[in-house]
PDB file of N, CA and C in Angstrom:
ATOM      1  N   UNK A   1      10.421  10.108  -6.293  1.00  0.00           N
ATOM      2  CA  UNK A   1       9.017  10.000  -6.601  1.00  0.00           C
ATOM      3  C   UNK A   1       8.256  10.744  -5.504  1.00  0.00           C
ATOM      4  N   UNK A   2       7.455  11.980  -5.818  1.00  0.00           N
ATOM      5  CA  UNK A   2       6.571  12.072  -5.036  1.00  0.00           C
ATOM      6  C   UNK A   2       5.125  11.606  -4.599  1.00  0.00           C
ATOM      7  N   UNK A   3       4.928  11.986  -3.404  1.00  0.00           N
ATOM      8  CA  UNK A   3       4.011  11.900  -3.142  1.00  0.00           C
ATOM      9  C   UNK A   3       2.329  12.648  -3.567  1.00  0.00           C
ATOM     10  N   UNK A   4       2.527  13.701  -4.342  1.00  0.00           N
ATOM     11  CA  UNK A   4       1.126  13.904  -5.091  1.00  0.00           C
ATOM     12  C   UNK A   4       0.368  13.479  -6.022  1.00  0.00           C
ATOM     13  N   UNK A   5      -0.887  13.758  -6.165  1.00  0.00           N
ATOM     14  CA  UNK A   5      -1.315  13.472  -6.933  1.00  0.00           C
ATOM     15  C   UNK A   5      -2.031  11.898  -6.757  1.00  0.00           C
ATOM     16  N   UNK A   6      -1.951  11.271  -5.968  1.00  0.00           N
ATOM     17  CA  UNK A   6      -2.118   9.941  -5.674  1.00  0.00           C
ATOM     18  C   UNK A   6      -3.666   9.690  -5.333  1.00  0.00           C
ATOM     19  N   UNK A   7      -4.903   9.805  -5.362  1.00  0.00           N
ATOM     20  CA  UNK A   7      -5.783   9.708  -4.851  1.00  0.00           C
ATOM     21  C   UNK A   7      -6.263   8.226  -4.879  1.00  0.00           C
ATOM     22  N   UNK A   8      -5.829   7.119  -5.881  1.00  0.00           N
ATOM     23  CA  UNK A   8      -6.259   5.852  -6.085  1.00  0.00           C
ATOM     24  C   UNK A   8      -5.086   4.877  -4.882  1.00  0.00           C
ATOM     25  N   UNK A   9      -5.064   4.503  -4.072  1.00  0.00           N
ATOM     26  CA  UNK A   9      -4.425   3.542  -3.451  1.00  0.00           C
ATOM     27  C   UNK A   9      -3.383   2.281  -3.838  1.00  0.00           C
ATOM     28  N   UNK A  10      -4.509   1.876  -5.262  1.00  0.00           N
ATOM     29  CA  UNK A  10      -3.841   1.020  -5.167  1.00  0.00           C
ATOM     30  C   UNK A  10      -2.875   1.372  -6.933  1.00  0.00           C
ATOM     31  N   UNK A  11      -3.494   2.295  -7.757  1.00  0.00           N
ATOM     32  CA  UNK A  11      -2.367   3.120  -8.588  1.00  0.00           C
ATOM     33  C   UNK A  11      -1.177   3.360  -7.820  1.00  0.00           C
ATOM     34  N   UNK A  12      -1.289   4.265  -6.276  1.00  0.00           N
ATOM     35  CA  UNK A  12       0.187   4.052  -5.670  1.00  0.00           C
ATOM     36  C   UNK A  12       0.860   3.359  -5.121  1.00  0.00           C
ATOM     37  N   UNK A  13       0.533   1.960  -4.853  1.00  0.00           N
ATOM     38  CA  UNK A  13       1.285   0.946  -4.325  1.00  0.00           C
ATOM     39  C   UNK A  13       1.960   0.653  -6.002  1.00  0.00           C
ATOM     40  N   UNK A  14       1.437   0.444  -6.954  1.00  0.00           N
ATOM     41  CA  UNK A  14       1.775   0.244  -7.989  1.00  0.00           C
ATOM     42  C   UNK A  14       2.936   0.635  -8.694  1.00  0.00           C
ATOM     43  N   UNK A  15       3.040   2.237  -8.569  1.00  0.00           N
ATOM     44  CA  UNK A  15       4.078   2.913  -8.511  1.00  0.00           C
ATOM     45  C   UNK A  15       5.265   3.026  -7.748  1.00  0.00           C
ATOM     46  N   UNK A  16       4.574   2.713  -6.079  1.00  0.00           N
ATOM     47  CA  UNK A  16       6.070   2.194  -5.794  1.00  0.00           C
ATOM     48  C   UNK A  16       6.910   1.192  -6.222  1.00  0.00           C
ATOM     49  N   UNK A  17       6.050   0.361  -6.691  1.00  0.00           N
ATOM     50  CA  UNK A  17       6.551  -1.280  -7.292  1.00  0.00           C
ATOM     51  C   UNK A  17       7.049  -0.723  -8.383  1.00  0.00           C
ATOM     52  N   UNK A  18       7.063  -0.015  -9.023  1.00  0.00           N
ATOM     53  CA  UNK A  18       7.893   1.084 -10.558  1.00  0.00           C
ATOM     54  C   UNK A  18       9.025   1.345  -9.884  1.00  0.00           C
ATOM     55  N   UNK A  19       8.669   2.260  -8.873  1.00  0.00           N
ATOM     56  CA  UNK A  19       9.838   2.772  -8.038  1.00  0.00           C
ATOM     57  C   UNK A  19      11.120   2.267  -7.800  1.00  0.00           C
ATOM     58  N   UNK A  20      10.783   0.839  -7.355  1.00  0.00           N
ATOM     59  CA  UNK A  20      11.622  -0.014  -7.017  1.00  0.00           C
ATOM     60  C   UNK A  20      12.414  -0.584  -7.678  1.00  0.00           C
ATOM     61  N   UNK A  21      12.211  -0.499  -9.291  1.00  0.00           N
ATOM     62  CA  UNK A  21      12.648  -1.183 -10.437  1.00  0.00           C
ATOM     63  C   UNK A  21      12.349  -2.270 -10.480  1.00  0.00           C
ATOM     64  N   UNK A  22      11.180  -2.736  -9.589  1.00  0.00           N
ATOM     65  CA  UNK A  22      10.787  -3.931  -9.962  1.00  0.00           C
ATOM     66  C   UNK A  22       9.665  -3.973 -11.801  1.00  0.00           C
ATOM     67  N   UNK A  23      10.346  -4.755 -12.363  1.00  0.00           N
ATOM     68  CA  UNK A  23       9.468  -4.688 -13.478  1.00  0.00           C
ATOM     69  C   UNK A  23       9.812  -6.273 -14.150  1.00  0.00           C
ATOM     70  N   UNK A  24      10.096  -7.242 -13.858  1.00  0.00           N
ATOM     71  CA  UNK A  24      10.341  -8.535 -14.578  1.00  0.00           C
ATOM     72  C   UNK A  24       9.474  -9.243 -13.793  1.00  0.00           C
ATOM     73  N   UNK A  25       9.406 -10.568 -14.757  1.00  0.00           N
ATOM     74  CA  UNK A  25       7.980 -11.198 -14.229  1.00  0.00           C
ATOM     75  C   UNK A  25       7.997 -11.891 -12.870  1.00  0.00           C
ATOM     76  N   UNK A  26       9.167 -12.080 -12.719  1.00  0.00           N
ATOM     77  CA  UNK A  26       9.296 -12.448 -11.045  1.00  0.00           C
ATOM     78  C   UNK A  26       8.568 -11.653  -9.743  1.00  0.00           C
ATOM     79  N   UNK A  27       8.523 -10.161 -10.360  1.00  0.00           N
ATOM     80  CA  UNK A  27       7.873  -9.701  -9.319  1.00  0.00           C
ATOM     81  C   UNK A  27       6.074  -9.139  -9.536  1.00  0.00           C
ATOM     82  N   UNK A  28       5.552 -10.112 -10.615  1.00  0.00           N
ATOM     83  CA  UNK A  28       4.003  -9.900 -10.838  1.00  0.00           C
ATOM     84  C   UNK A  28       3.781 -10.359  -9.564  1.00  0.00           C
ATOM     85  N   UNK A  29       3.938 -11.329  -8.548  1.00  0.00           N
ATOM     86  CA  UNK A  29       3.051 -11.383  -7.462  1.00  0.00           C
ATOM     87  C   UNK A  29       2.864 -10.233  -6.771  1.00  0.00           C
ATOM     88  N   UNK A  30       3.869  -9.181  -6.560  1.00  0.00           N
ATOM     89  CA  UNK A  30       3.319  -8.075  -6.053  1.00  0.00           C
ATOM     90  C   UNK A  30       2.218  -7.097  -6.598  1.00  0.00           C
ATOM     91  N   UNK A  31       2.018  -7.300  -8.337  1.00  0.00           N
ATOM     92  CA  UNK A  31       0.911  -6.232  -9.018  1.00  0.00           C
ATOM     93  C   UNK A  31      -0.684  -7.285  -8.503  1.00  0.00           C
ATOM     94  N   UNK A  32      -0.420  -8.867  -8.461  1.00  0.00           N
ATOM     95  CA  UNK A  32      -1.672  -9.421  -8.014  1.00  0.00           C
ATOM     96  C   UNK A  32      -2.279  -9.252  -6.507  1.00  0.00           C
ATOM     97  N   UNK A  33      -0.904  -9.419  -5.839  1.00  0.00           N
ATOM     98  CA  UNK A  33      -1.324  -8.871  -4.536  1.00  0.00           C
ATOM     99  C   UNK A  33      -1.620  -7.605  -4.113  1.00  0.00           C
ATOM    100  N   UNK A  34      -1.608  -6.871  -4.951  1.00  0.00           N
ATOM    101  CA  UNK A  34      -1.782  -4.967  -5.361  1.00  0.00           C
ATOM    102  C   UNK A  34      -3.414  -5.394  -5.600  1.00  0.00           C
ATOM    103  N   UNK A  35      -3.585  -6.122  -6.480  1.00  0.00           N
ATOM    104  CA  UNK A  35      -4.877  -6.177  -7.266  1.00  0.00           C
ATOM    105  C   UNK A  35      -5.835  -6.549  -6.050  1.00  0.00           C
ATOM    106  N   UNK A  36      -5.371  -7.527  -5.580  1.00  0.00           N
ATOM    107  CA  UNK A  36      -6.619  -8.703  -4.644  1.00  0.00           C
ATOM    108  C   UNK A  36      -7.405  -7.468  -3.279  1.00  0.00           C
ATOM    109  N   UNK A  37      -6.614  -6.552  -3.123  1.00  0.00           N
ATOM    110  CA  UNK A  37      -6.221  -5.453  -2.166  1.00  0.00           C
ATOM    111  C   UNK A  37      -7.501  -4.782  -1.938  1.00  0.00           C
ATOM    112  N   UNK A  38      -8.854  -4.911  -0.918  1.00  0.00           N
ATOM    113  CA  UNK A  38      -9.606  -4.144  -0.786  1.00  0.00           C
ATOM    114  C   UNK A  38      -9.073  -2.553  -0.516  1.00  0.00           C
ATOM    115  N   UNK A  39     -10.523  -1.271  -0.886  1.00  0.00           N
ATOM    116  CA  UNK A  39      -9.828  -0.229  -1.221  1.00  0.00           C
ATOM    117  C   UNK A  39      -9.081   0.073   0.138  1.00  0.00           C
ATOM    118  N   UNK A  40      -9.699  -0.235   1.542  1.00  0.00           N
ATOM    119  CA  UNK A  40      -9.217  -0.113   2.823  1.00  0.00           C
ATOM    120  C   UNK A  40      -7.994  -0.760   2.432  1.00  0.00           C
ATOM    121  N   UNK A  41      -7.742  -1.625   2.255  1.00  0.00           N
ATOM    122  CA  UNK A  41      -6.437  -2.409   2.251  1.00  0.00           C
ATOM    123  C   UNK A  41      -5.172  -1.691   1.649  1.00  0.00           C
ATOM    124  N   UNK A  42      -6.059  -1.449   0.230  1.00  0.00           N
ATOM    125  CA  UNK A  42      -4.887  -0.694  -0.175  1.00  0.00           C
ATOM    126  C   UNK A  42      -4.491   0.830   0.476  1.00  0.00           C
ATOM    127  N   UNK A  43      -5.708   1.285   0.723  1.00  0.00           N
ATOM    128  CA  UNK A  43      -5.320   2.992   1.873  1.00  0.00           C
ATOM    129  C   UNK A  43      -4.310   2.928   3.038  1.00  0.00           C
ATOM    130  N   UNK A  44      -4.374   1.273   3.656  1.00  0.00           N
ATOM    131  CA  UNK A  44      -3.505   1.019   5.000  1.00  0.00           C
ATOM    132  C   UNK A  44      -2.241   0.795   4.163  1.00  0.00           C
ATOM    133  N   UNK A  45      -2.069   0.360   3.037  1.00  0.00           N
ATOM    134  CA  UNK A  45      -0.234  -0.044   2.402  1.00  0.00           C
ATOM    135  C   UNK A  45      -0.121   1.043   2.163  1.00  0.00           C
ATOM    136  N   UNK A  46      -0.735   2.183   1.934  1.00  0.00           N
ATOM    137  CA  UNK A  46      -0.222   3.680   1.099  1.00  0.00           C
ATOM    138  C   UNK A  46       0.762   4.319   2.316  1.00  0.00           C
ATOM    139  N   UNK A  47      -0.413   4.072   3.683  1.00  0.00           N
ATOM    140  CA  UNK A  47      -0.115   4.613   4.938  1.00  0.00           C
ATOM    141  C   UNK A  47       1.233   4.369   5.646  1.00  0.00           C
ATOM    142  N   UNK A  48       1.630   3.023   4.948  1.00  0.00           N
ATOM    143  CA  UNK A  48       2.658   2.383   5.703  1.00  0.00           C
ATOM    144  C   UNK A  48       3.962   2.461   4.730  1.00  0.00           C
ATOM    145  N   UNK A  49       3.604   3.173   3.483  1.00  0.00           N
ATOM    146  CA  UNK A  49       4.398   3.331   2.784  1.00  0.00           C
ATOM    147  C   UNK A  49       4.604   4.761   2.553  1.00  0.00           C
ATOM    148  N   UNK A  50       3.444   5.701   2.852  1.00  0.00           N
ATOM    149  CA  UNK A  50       3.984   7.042   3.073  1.00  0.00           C
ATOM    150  C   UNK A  50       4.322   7.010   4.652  1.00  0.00           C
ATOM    151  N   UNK A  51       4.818   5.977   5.696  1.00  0.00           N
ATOM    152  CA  UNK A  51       5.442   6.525   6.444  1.00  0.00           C
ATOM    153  C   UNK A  51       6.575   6.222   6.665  1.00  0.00           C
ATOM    154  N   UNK A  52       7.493   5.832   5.765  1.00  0.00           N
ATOM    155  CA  UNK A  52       8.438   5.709   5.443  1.00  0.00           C
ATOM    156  C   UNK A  52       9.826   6.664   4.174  1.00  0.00           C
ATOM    157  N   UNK A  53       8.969   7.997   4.405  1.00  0.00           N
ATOM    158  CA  UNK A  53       9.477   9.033   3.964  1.00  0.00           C
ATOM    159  C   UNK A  53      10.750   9.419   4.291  1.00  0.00           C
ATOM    160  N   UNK A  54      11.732  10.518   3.197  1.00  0.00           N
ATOM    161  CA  UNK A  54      12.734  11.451   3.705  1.00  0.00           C
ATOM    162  C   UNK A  54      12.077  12.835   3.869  1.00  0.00           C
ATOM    163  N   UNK A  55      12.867  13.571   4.095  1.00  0.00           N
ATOM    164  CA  UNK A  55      13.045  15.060   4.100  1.00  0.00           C
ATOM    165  C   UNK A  55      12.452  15.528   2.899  1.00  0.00           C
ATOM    166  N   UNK A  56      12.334  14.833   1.670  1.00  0.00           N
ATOM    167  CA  UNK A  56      12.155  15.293   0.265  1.00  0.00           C
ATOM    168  C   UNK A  56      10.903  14.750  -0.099  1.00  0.00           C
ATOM    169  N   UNK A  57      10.025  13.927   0.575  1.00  0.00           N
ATOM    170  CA  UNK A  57       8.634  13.692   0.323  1.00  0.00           C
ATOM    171  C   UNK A  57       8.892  12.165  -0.466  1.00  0.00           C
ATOM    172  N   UNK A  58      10.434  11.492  -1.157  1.00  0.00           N
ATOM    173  CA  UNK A  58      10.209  10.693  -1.615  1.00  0.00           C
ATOM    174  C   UNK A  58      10.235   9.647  -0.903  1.00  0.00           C
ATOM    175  N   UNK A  59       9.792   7.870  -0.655  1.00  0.00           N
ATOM    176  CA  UNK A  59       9.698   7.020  -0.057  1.00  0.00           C
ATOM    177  C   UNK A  59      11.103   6.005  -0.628  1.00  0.00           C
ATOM    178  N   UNK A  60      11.371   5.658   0.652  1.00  0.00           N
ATOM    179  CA  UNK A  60      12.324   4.763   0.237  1.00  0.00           C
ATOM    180  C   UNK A  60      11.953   3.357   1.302  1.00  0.00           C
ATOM    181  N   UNK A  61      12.188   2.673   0.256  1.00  0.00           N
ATOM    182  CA  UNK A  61      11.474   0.513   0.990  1.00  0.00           C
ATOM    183  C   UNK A  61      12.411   0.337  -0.106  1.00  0.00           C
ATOM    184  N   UNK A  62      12.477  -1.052   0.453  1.00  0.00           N
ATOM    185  CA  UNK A  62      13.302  -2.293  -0.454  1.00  0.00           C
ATOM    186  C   UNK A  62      12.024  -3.286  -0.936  1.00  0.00           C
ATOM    187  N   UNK A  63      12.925  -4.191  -1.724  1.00  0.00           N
ATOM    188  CA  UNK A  63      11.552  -4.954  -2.081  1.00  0.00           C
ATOM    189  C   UNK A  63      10.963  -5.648  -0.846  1.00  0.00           C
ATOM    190  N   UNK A  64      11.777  -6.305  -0.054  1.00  0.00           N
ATOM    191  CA  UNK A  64      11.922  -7.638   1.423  1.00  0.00           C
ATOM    192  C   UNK A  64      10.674  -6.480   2.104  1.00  0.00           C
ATOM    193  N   UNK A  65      11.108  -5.247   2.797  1.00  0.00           N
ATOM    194  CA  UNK A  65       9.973  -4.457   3.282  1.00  0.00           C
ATOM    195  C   UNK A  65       8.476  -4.106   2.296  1.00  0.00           C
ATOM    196  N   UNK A  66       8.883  -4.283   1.254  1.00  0.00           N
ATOM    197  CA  UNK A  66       7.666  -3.629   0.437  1.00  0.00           C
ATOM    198  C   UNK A  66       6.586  -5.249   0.576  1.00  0.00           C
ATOM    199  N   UNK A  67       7.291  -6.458   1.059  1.00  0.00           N
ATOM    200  CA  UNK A  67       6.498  -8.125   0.511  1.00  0.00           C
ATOM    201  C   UNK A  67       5.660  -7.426   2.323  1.00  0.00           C
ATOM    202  N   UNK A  68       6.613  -6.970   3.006  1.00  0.00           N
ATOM    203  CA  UNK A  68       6.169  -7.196   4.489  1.00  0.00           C
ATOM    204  C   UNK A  68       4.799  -6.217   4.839  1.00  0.00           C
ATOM    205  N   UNK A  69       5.068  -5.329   3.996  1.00  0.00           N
ATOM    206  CA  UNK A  69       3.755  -4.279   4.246  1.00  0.00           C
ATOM    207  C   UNK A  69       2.587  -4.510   3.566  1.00  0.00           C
ATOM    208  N   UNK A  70       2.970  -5.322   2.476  1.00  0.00           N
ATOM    209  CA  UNK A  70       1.536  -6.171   1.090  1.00  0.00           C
ATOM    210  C   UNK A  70       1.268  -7.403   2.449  1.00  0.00           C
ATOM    211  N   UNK A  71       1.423  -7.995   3.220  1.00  0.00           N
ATOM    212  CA  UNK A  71       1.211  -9.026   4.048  1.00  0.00           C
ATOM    213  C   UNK A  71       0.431  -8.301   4.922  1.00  0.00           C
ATOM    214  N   UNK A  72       0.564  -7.236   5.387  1.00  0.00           N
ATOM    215  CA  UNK A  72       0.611  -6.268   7.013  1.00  0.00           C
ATOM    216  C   UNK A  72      -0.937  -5.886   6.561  1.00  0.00           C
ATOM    217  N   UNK A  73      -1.048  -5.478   5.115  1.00  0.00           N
ATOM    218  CA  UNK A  73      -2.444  -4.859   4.355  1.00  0.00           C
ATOM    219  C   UNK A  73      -3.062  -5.839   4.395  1.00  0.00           C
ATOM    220  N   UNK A  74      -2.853  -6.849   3.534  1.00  0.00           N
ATOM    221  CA  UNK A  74      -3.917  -7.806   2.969  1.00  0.00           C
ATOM    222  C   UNK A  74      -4.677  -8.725   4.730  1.00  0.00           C
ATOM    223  N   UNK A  75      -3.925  -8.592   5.730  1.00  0.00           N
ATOM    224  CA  UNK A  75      -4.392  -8.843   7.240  1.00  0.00           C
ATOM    225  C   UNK A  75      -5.393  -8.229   7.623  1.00  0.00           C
ATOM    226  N   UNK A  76      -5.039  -6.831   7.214  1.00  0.00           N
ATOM    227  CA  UNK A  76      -5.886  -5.743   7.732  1.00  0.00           C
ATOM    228  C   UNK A  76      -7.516  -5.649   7.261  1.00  0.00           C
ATOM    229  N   UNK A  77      -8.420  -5.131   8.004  1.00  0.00           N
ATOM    230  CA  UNK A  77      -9.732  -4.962   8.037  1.00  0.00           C
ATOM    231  C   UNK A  77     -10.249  -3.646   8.870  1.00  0.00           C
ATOM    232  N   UNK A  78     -11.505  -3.284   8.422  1.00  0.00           N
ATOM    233  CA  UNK A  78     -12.182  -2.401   9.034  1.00  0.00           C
ATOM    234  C   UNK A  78     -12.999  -2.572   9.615  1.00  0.00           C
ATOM    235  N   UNK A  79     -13.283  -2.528  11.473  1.00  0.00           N
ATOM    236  CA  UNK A  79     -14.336  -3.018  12.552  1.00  0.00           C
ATOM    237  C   UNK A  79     -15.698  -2.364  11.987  1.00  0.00           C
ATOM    238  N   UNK A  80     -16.596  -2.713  11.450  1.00  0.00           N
ATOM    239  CA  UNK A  80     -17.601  -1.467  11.067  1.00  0.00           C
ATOM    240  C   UNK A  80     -18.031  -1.122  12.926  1.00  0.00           C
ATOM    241  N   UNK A  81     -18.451  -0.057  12.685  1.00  0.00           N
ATOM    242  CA  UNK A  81     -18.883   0.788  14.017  1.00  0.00           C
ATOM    243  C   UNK A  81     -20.416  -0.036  14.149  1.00  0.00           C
ATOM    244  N   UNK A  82     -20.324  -0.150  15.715  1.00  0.00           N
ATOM    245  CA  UNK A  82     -21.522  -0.378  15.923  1.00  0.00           C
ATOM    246  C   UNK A  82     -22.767   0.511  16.515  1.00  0.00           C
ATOM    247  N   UNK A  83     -23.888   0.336  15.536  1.00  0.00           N
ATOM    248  CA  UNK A  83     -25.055   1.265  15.213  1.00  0.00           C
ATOM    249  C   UNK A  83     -25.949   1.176  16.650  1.00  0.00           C
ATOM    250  N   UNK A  84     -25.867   0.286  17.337  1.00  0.00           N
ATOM    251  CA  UNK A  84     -27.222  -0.127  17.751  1.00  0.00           C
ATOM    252  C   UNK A  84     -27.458   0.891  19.394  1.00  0.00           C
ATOM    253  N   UNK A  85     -28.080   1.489  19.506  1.00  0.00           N
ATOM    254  CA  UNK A  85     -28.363   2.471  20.382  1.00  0.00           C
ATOM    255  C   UNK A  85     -28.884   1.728  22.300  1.00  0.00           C
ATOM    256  N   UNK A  86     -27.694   2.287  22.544  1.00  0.00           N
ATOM    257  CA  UNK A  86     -28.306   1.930  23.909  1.00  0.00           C
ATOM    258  C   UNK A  86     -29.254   2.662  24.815  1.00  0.00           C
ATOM    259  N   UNK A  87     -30.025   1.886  25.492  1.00  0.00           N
ATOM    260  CA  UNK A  87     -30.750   3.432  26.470  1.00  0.00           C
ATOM    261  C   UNK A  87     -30.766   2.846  28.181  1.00  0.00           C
TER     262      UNK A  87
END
């Protein structure tokens, strides 16, 4: 599976979950925890899942790593920058 074409985050976490052959209902908690996924959230699982590449652009995780990086995201947040001007 490559990596193009991907611009939605959480379409490609999705696909890795294809990837994986996960497709029986045992593993819907991962499409809800895909879902619940702010868009930051889901951009940081893409990140942590495109860095887990070969030589060939395709990604390889197991499911056990794929639960650990949906945990690692859904933690994650963005500090907003602070505006306020000093003098």
């Amino acid at each position: 599976m490559t990596l193009l074409w991907f611009r939605d985050p959480h379409a490609f976490a999705k696909d890795q979950v294809l990837g994986l052959g996960l497709e029986d209902q045992e593993d819907q908690p991962l499409y809800d925890g895909i879902d619940t996924l702010t868009r930051d959230q889901a951009s940081y699982l893409r990140l942590l899942l495109v860095g887990h590449t070969d030589s060939n652009e395709v990604i390889r995780t197991t499911k056990e790593q794929f639960h650990i990086y949906l945990e690692a995201a859904q933690q994650f947040y963005v500090v907003p920058e602070n505006t306020t001007l000093m003098q």
